[in-house]
N, C-alpha and C. Protein backbone atom coordinates (compact mmCIF):
# COMPACT_ATOMS: atom_id res chain seq x y z
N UNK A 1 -44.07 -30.24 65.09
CA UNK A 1 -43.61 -30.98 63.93
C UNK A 1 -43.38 -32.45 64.31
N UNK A 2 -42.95 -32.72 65.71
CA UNK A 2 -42.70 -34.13 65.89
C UNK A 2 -43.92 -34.97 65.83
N UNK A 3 -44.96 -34.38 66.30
CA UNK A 3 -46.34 -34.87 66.72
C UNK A 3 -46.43 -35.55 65.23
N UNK A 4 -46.53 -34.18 64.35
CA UNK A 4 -46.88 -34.88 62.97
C UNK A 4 -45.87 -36.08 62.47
N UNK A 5 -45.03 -35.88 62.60
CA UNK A 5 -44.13 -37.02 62.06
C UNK A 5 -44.19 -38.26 62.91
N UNK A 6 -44.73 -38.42 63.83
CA UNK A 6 -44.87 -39.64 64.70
C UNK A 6 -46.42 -40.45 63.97
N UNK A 7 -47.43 -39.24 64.11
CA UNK A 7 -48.73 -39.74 63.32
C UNK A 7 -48.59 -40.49 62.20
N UNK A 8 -47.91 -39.55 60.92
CA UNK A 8 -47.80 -39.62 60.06
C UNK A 8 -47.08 -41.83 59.69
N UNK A 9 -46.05 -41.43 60.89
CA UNK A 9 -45.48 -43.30 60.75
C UNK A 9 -46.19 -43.89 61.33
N UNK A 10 -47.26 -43.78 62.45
CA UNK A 10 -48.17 -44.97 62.83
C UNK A 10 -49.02 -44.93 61.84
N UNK A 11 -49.28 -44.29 61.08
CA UNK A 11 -50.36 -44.75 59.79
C UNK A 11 -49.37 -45.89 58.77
N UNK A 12 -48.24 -45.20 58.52
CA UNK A 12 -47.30 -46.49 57.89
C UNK A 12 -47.22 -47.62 58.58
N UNK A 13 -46.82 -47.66 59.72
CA UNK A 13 -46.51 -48.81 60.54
C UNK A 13 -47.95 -49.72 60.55
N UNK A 14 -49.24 -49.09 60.29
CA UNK A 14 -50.13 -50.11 60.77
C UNK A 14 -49.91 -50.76 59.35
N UNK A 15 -49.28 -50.08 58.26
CA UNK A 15 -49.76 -51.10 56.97
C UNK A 15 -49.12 -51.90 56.56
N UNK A 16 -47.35 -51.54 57.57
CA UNK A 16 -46.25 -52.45 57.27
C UNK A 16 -46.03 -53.44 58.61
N UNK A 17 -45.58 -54.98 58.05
CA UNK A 17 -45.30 -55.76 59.05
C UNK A 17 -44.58 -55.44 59.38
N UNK A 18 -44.13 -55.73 61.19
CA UNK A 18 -42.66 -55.89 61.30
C UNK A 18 -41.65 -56.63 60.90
N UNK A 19 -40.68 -56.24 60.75
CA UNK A 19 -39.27 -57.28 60.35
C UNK A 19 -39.55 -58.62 60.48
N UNK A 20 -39.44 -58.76 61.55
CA UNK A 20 -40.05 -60.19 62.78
C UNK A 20 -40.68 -60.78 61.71
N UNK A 21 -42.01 -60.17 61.19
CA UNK A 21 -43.24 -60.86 60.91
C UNK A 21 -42.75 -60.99 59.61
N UNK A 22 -42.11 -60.43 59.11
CA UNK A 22 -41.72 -60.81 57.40
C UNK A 22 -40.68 -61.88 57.46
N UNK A 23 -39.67 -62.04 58.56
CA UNK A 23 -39.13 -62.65 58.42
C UNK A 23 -39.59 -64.28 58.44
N UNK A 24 -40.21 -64.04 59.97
CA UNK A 24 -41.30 -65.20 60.14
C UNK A 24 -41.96 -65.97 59.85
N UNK A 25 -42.77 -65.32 58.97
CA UNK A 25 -44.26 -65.47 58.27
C UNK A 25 -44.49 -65.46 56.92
N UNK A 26 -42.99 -64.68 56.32
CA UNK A 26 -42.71 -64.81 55.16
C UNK A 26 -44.00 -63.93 54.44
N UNK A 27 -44.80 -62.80 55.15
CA UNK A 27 -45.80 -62.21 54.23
C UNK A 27 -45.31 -60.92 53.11
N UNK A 28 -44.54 -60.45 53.46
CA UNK A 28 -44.42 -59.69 52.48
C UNK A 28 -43.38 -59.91 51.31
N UNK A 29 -43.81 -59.51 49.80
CA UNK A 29 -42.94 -59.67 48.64
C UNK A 29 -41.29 -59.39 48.85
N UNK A 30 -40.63 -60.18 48.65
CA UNK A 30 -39.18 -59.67 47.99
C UNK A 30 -39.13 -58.92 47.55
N UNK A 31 -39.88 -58.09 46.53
CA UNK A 31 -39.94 -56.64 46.00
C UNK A 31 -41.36 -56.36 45.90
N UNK A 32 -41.29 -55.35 46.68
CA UNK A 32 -43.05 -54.66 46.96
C UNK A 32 -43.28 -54.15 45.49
N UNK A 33 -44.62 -54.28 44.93
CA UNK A 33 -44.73 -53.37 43.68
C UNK A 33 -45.19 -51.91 43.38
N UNK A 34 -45.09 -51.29 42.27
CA UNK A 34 -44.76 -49.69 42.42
C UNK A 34 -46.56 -49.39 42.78
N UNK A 35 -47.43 -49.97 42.54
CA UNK A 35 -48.76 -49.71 43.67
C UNK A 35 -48.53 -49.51 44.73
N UNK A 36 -47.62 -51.02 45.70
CA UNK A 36 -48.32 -50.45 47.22
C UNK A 36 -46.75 -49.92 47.85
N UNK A 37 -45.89 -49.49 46.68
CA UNK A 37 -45.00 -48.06 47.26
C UNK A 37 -45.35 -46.49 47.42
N UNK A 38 -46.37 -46.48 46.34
CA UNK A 38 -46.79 -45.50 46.14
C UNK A 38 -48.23 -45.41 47.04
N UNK A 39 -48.80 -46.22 47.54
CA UNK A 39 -49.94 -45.96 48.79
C UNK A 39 -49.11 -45.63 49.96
N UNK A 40 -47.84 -46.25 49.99
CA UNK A 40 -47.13 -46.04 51.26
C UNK A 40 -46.74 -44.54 51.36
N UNK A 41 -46.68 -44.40 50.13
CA UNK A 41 -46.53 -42.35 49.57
C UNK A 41 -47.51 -41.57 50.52
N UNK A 42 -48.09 -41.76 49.32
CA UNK A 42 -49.48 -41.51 50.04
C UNK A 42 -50.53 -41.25 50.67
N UNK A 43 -50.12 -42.33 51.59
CA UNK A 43 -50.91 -42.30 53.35
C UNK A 43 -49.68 -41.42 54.23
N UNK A 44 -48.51 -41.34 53.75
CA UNK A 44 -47.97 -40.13 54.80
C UNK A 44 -48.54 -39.09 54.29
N UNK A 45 -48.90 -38.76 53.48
CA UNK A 45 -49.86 -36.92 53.10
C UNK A 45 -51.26 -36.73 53.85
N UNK A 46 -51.37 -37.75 54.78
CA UNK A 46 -52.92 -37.75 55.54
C UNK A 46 -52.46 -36.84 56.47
N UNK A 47 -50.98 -36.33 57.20
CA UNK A 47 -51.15 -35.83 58.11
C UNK A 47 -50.69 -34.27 57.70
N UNK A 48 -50.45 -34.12 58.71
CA UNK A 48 -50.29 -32.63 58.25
C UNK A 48 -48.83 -32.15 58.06
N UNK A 49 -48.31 -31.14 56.86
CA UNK A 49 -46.78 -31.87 56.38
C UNK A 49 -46.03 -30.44 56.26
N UNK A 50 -45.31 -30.21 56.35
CA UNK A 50 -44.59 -28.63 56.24
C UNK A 50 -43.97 -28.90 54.60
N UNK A 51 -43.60 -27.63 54.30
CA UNK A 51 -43.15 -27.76 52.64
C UNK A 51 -41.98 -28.96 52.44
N UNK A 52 -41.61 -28.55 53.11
CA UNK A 52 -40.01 -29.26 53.07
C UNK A 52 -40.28 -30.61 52.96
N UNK A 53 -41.34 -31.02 53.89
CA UNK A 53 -41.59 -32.21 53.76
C UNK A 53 -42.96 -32.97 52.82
N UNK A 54 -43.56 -32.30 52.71
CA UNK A 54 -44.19 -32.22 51.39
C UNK A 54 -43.26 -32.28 50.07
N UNK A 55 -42.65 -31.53 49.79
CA UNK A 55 -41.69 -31.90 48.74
C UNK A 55 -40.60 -32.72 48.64
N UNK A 56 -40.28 -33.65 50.06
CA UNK A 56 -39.65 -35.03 49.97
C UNK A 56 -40.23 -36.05 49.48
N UNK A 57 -41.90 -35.85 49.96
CA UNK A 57 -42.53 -36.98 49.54
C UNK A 57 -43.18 -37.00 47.89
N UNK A 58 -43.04 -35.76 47.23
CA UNK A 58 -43.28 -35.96 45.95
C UNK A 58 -42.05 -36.16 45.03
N UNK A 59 -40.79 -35.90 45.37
CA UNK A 59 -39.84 -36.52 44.90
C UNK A 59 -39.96 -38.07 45.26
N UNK A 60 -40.09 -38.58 46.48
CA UNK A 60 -39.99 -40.21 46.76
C UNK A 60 -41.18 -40.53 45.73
N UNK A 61 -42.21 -40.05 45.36
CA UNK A 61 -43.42 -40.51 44.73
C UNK A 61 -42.43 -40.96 43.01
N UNK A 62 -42.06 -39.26 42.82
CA UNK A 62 -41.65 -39.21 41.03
C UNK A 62 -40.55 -40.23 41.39
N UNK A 63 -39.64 -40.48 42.13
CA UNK A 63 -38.29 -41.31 42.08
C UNK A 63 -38.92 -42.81 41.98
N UNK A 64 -39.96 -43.34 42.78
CA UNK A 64 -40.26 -44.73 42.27
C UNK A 64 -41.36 -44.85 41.03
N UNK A 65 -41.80 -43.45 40.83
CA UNK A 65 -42.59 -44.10 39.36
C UNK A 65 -41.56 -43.61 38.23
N UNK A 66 -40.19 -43.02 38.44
CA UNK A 66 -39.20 -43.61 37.53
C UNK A 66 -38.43 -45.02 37.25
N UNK A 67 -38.34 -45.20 38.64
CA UNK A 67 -37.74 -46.79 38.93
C UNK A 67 -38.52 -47.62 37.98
N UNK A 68 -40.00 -47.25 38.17
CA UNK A 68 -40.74 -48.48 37.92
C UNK A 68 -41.06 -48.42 36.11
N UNK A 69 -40.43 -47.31 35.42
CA UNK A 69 -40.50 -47.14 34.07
C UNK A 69 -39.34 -47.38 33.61
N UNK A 70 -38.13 -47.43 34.41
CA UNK A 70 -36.90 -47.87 33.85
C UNK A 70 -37.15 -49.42 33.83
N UNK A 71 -37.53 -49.97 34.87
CA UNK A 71 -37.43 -51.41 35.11
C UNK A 71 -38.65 -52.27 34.18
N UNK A 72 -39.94 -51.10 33.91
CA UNK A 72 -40.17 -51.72 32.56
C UNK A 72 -39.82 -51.73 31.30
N UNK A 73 -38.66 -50.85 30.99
CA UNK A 73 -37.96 -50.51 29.95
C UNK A 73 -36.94 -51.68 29.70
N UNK A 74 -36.32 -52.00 30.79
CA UNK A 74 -35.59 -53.11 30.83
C UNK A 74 -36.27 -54.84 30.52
N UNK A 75 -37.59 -54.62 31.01
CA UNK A 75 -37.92 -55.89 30.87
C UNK A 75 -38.72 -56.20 29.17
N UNK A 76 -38.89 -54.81 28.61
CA UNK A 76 -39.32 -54.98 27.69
C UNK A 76 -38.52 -55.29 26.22
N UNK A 77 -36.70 -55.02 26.81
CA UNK A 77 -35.59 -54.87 26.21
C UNK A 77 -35.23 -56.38 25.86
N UNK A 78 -35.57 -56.97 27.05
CA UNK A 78 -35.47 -58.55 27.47
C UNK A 78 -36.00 -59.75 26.26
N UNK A 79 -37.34 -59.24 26.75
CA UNK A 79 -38.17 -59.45 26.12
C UNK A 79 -38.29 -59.56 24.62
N UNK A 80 -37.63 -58.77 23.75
CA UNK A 80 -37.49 -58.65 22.18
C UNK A 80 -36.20 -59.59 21.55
């Protein structure tokens, strides 16, 4: 199980900068958008996942494509 969970974050890690480099370099958004949260979903299901953890990551999936329908709910509230 560790094997997989180590894989599983070097596939994240290659897609996320380090701290360092965000801090640095200033490349990544102040708020990532609900696209490349949900690739970050995602690409952890490439490896191989036990239930338990399979069903963390489809809750983390449904929990930010709620976020991201509340927060257009709000902006559309704004908006009128």
């Amino acid at each position: 199980m560790a094997t997989d969970y180590y894989r599983a974050m070097e596939q994240v890690e290659k897609q996320l900068p380090l701290i360092g480099d965000v801090v640095l370099l200033g490349k990544v958004e102040a708020q990532p958008n609900t696209g490349k949260l949900l690739a970050l979903v995602d690409s952890l299901r490439t490896g191989t996942l036990n239930e338990s953890q399979a069903e963390k990551l489809q809750l983390l999936k449904a929990s930010i494509l709620t976020l991201a329908e509340s927060e257009e709910t709000i902006e559309l509230v704004k908006s009128e």
